[in-house]
N, C-alpha and C. Protein backbone atom coordinates (compact mmCIF):
# COMPACT_ATOMS: atom_id res chain seq x y z
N UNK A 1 0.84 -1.17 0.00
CA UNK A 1 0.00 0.00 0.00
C UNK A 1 0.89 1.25 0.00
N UNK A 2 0.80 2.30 -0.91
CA UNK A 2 1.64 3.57 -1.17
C UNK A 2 1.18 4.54 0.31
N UNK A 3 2.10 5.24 0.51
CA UNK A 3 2.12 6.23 1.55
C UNK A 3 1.29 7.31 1.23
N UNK A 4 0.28 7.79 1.92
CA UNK A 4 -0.47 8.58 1.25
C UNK A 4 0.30 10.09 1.65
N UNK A 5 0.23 10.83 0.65
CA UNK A 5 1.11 12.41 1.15
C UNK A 5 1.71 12.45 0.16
N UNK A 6 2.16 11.80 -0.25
CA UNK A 6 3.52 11.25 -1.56
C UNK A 6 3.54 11.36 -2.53
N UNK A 7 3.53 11.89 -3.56
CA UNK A 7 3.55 11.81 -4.86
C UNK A 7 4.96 11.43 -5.58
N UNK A 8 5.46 10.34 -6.57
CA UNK A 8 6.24 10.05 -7.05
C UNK A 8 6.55 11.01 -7.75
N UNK A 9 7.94 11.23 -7.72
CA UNK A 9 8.58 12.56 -8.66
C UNK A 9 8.88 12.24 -9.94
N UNK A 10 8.43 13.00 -10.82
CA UNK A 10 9.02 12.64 -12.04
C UNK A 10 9.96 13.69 -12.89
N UNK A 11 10.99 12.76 -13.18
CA UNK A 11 12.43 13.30 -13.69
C UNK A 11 12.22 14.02 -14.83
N UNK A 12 12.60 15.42 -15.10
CA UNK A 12 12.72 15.68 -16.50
C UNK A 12 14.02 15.52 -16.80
N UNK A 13 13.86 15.05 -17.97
CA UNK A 13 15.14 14.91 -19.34
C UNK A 13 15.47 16.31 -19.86
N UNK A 14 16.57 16.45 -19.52
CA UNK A 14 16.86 17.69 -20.29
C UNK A 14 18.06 17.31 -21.86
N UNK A 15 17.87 17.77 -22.87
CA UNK A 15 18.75 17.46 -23.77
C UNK A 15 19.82 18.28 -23.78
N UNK A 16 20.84 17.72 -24.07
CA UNK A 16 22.08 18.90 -24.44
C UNK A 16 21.95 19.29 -25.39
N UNK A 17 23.19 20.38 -25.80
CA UNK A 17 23.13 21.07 -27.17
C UNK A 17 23.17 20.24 -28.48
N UNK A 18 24.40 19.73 -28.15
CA UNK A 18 24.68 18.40 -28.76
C UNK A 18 24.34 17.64 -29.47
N UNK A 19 22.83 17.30 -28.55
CA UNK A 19 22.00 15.99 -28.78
C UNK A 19 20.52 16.41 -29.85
N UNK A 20 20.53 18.26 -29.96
CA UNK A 20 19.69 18.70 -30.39
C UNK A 20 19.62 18.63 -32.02
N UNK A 21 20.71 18.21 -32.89
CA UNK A 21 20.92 18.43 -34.16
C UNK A 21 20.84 19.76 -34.68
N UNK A 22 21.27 20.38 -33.77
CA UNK A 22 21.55 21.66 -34.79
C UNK A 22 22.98 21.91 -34.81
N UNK A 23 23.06 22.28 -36.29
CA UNK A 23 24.33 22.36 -37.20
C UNK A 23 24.82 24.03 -37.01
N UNK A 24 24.24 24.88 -36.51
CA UNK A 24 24.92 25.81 -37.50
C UNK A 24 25.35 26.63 -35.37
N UNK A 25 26.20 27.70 -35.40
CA UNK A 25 26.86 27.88 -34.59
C UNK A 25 26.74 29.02 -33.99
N UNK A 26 26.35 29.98 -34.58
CA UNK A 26 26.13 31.26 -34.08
C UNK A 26 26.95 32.19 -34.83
N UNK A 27 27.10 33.66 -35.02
CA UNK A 27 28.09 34.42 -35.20
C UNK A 27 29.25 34.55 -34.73
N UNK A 28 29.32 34.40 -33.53
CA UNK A 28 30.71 33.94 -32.67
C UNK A 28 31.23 32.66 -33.16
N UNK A 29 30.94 31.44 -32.74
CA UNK A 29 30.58 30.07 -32.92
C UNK A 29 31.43 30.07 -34.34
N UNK A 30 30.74 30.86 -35.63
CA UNK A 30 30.93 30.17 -37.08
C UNK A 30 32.59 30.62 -37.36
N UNK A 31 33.11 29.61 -38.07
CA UNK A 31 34.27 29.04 -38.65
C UNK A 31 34.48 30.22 -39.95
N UNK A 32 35.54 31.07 -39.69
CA UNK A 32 36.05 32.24 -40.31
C UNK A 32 37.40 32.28 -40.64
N UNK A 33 38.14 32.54 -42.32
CA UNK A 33 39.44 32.46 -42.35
C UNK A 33 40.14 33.86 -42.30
N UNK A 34 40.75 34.14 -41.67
CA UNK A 34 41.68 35.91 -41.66
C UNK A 34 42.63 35.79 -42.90
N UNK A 35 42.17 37.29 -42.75
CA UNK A 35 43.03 37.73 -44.74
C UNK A 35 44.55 37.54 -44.01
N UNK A 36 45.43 37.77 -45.01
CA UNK A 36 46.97 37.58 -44.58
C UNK A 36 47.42 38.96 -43.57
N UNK A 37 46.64 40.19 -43.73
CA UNK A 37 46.89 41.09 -42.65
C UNK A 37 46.87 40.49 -41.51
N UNK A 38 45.79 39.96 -41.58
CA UNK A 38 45.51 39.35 -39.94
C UNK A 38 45.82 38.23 -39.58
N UNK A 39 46.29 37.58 -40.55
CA UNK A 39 46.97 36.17 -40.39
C UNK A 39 48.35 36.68 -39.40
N UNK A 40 48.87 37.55 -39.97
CA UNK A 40 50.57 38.13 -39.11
C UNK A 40 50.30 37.49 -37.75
N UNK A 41 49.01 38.15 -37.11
CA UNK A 41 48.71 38.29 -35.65
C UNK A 41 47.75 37.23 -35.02
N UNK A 42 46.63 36.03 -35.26
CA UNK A 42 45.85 35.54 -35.02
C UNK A 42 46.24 34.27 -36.06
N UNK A 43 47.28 34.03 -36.57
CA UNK A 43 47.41 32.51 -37.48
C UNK A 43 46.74 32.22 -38.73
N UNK A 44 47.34 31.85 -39.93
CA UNK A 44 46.52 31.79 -41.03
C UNK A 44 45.34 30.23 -40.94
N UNK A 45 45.60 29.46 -40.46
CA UNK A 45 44.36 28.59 -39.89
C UNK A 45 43.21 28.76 -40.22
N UNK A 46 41.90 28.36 -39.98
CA UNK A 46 40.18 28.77 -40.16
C UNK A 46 40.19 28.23 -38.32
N UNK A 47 39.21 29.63 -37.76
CA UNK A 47 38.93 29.49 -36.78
C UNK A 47 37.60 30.34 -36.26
N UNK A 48 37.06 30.42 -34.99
CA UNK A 48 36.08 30.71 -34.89
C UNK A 48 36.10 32.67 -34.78
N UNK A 49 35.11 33.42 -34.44
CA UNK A 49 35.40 34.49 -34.81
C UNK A 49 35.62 34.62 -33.09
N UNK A 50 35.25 34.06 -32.18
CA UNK A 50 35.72 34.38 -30.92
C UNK A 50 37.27 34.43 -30.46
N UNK A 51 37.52 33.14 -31.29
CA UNK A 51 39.23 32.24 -31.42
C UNK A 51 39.81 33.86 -31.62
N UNK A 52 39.49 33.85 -32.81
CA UNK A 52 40.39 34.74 -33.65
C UNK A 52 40.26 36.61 -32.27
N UNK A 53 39.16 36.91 -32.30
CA UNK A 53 39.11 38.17 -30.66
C UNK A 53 39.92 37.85 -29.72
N UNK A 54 39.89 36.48 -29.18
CA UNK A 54 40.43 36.19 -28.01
C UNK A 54 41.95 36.66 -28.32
N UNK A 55 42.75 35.89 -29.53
CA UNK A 55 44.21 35.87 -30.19
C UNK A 55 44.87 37.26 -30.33
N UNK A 56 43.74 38.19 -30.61
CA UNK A 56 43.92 39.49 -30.85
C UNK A 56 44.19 40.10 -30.17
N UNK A 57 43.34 39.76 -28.94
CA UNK A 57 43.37 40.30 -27.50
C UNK A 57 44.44 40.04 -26.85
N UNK A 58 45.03 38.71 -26.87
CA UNK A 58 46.40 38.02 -26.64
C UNK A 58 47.27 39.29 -26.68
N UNK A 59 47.73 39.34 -27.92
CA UNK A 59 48.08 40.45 -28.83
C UNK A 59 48.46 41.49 -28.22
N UNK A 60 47.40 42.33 -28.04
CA UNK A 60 47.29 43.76 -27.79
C UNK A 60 47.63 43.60 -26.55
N UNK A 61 47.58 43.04 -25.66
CA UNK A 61 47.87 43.03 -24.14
C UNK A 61 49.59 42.34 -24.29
N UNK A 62 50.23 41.22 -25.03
CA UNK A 62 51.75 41.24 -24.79
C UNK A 62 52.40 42.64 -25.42
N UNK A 63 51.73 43.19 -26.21
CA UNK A 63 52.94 43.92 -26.99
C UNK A 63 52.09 45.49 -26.19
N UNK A 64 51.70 45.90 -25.36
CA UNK A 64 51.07 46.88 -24.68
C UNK A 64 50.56 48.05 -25.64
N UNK A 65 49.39 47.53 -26.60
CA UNK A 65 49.18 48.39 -27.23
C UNK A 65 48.09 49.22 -26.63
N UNK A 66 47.09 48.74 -25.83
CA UNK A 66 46.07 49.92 -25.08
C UNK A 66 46.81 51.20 -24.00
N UNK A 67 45.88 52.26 -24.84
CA UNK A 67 46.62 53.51 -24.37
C UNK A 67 46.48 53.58 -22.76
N UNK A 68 47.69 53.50 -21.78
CA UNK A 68 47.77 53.90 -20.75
C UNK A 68 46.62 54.79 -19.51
N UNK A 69 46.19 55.74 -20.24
CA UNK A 69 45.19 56.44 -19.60
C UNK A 69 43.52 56.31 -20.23
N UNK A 70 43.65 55.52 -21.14
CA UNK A 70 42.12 55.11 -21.76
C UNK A 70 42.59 53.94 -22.32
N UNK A 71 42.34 53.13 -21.33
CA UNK A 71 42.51 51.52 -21.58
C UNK A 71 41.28 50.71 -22.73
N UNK A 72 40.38 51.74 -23.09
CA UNK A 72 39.48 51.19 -24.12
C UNK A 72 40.31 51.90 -25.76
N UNK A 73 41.15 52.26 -25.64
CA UNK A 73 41.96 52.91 -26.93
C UNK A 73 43.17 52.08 -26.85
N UNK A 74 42.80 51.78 -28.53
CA UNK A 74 44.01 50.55 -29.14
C UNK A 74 44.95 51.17 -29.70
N UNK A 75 46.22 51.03 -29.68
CA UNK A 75 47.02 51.72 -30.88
C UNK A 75 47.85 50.95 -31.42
N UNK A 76 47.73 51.29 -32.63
CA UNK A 76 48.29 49.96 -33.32
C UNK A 76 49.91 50.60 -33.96
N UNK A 77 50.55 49.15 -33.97
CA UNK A 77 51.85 49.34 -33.99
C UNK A 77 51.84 48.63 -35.85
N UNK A 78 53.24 48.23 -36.61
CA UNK A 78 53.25 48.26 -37.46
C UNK A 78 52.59 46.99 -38.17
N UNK A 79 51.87 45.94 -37.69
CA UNK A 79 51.11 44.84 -37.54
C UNK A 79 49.51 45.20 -37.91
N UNK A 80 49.14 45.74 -36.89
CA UNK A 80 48.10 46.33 -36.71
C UNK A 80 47.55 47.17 -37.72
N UNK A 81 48.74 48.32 -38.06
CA UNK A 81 48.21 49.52 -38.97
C UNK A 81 46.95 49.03 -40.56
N UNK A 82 47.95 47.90 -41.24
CA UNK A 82 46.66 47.58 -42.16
C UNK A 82 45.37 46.69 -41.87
N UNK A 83 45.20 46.61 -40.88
CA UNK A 83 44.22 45.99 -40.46
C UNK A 83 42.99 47.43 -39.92
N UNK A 84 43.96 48.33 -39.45
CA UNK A 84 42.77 49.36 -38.88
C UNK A 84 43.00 50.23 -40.34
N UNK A 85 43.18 50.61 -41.28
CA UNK A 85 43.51 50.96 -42.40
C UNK A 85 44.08 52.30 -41.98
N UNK A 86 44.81 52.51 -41.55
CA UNK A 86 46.06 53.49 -41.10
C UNK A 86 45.87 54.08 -39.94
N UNK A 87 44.75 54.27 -39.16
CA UNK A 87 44.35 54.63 -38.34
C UNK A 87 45.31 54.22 -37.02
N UNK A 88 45.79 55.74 -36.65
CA UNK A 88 47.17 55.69 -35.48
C UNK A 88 46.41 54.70 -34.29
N UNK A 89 45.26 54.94 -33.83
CA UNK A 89 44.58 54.90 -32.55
C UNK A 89 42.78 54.30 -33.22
N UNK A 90 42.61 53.43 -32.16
CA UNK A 90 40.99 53.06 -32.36
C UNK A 90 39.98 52.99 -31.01
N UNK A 91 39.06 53.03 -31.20
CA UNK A 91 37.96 52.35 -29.68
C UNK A 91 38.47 50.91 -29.96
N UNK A 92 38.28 50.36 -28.85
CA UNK A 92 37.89 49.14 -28.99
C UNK A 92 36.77 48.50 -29.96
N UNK A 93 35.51 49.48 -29.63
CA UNK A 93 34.36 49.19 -30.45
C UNK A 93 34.23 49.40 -31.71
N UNK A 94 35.12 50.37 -32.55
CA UNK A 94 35.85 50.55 -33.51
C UNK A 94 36.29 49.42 -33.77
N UNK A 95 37.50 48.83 -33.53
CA UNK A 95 38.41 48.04 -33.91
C UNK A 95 37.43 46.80 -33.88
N UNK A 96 36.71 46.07 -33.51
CA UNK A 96 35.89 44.91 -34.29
C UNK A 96 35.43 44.63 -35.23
N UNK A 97 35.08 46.28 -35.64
CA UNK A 97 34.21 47.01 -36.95
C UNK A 97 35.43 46.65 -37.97
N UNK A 98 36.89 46.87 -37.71
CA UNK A 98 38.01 46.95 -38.89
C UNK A 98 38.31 45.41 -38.89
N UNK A 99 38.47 44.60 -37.67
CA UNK A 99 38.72 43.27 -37.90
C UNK A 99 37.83 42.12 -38.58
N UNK A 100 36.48 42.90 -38.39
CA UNK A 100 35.44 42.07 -39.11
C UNK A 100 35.49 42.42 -40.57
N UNK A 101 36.06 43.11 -40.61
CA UNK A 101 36.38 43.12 -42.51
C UNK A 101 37.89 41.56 -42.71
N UNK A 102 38.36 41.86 -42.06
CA UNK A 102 39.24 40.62 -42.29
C UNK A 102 38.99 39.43 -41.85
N UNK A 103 37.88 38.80 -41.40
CA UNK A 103 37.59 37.46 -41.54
C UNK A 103 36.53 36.90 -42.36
N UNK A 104 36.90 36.09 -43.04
CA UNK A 104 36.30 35.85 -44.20
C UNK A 104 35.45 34.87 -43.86
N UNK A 105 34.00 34.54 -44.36
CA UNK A 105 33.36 33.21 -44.64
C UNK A 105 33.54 32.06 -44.76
């Protein structure tokens, strides 16, 4: 005889991403090749467009290119320059705008 008060719990299934069949990745996520400007700095490889921010970011932080007193201002050294198309200094928010021209489909 069941305990009265009780109700048996029932488990939900949760699916992973994984398990969902979906193929495609997101804007971050999708698989992007860098022109040879940007190959110098982030690897000529196909990688994701986060890969390739993160590498950049790498980047700009060993070789100390954010300006000292406005740490959101990039300045690009002789690497950099054709990628921001000559531009001495950028925003940050800028500079995604110039790098997203160099990763390709």
């Amino acid at each position: 005889m069941p305990i009265r008060g009780k109700k048996e719990s029932k488990q939900r299934v949760i699916k992973s991403p994984q398990t969902s069949g979906r193929t495609t990745r997101g804007a971050i996520g999708g698989v992007v090749t860098p022109t040879p400007e940007l190959a110098h700095i982030v690897g000529s490889k196909p990688l994701s467009r986060g890969e390739a921010m993160r590498k950049l970011w790498e980047y700009i932080r060993k070789h100390d290119l954010q300006d000292p007193k406005n740490r959101r201002v990039i300045r690009a050294d002789a690497n950099l320059l054709p990628i921001f198309e000559g531009n001495e200094k950028l925003s940050m928010f800028e500079m995604t705008a110039y790098v997203s021209k160099h990763l390709l489909k």
